[in-house]
Protein backbone atom coordinates (compact mmCIF):
# COMPACT_ATOMS: atom_id res chain seq x y z
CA UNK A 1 42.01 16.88 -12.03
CA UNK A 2 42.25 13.39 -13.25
CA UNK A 3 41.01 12.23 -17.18
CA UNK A 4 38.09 10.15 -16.33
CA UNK A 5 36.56 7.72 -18.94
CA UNK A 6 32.35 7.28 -19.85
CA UNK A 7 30.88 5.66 -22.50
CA UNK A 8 29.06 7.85 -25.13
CA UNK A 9 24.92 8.10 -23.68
CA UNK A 10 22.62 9.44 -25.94
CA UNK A 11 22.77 13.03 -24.29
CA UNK A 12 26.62 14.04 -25.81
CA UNK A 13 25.69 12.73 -29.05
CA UNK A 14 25.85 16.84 -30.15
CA UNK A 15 29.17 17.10 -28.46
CA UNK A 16 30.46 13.74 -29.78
CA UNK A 17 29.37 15.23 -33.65
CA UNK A 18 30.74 18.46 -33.47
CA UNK A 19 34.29 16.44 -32.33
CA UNK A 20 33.87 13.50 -35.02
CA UNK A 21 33.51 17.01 -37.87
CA UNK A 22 36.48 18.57 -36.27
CA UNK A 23 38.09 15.26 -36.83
CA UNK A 24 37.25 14.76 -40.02
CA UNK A 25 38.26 18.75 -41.24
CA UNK A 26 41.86 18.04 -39.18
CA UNK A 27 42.41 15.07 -41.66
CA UNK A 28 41.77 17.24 -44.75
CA UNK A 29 37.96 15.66 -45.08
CA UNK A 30 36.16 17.91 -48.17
CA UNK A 31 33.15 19.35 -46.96
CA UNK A 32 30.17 18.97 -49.55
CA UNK A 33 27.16 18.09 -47.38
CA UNK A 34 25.86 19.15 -43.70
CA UNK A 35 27.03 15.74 -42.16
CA UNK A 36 25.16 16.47 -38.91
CA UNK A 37 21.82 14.74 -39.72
CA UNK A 38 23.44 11.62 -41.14
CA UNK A 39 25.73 11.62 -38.09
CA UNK A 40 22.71 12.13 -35.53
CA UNK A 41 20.44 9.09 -37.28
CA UNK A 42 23.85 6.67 -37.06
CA UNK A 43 24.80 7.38 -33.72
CA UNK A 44 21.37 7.46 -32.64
CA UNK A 45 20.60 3.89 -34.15
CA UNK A 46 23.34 2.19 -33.18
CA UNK A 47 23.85 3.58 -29.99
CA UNK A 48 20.69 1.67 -28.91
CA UNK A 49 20.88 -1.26 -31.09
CA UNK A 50 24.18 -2.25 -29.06
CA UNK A 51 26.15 -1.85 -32.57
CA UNK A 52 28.15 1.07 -31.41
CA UNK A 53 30.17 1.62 -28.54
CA UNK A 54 32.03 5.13 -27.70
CA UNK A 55 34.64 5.86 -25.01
CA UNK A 56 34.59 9.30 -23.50
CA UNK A 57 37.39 10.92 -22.20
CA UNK A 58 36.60 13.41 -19.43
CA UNK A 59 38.41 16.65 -18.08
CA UNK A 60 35.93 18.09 -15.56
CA UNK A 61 32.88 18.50 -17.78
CA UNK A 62 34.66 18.84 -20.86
CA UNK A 63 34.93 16.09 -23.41
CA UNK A 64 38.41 15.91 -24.46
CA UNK A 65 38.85 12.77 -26.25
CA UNK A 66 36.55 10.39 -28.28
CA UNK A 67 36.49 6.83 -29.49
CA UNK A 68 34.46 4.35 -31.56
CA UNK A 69 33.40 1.42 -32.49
CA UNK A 70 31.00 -0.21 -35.34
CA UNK A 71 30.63 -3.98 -35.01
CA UNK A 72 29.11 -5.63 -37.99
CA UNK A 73 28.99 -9.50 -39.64
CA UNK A 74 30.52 -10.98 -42.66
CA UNK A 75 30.57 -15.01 -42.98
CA UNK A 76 33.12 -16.32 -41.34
CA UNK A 77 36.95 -16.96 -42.48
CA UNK A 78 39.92 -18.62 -41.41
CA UNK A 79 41.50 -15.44 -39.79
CA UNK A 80 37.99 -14.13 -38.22
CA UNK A 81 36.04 -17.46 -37.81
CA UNK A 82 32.97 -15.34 -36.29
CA UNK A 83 32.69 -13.17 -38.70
CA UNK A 84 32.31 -10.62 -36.52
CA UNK A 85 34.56 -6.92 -37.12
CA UNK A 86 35.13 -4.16 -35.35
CA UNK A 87 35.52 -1.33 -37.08
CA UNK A 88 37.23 1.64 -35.29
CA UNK A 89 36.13 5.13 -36.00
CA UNK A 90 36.30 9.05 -34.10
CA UNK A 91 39.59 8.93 -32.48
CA UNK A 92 40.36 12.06 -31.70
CA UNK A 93 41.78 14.16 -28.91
CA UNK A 94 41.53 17.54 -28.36
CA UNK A 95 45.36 19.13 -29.29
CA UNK A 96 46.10 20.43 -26.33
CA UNK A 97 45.66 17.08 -24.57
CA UNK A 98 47.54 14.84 -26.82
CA UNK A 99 50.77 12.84 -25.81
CA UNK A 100 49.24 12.12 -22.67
CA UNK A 101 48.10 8.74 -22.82
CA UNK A 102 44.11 9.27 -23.61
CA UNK A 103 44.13 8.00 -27.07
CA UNK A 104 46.13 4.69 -25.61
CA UNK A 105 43.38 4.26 -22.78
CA UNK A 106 40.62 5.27 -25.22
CA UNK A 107 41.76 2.42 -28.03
CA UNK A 108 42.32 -0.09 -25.10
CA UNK A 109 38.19 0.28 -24.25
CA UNK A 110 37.22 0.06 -27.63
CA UNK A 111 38.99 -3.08 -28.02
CA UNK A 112 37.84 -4.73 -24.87
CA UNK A 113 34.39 -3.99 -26.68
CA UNK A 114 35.19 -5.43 -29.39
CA UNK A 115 36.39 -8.54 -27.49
CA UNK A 116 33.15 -9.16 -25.38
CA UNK A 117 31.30 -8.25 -28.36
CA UNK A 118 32.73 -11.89 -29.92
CA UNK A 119 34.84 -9.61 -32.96
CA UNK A 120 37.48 -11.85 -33.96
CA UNK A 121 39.38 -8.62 -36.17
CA UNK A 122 39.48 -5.39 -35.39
CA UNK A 123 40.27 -2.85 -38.19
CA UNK A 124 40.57 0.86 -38.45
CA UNK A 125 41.51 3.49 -41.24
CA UNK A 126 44.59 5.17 -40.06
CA UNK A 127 45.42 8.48 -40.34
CA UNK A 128 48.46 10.07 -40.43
CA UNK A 129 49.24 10.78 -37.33
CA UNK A 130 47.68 7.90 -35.59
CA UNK A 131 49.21 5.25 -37.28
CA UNK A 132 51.95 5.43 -34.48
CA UNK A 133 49.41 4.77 -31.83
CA UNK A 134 47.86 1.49 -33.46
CA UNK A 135 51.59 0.27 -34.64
CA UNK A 136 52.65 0.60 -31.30
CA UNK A 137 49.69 -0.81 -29.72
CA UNK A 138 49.92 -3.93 -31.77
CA UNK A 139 48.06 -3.89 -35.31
CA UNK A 140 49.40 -4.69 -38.28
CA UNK A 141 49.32 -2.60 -41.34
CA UNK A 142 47.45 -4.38 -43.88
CA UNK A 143 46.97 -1.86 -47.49
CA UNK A 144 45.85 1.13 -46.29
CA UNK A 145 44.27 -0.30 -43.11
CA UNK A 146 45.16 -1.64 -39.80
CA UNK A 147 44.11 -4.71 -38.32
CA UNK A 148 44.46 -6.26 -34.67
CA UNK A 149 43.98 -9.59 -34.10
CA UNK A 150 41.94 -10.63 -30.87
């Protein structure tokens, strides 16, 4: 059966929380707080206000891979004359589905957000492991971050 892509609705927001905390606790996150309530109020909010976009990524009725992205407005400058960022968060697939091309797919919808949204930058936080993906995809390493330039 084929990977098929959805954006996030308001109904997988449990499932999309319990993958964003298993993302968090694979990149050695300390726990001190139950995160779940925060999580549920953010994803809730933004979800409707249009300021948060997640791609799904489908095998059968299991989730299997998750995306995000947080657009927000600082004044303008020369390299993002909109002032309008994207800031990538909750990539993660499932670890017996990576290497397969989901993460790639997932990044390139989150993007294309990002670009109809008007975001001039997009930026992310790079793990470990995933700073292959958004090398190879195209953004530069800037500090500790990554930024691609639409």
């Amino acid at each position: 059966m084929p990977i098929v892509y959805k954006k996030l609705t308001v109904q997988e927001i449990p499932v999309f929380i319990e993958m964003r905390i298993a993302q968090l606790r694979e990149e050695g996150a300390q726990e001190q707080l139950d995160l779940k309530p925060n999580l549920e109020a953010y994803y809730s909010k933004h979800l409707q206000d249009g300021t948060f976009v997640s791609w799904l990524a489908y095998d059968g009725d299991r989730i299997v891979g998750t995306s995000g992205i947080s657009f927000v407005e600082k004044p303008p400058y020369f390299t993002c004359p909109s002032g309008k960022i994207a800031l990538i968060s909750s990539m993660y697939t499932h670890l017996s589905y990576r290497r397969k091309g989901i993460a790639k797919t997932l990044l390139s919808k989150v993007v294309e957000e990002a670009r109809q949204y008007g975001c001039g930058v997009v930026q992310i936080t790079a793990s470990e492991m995933g700073k292959y993906l958004y090398k190879d995809f195209g953004f530069v390493q800037s500090e500790n971050f990554f930024q691609y330039k639409i």
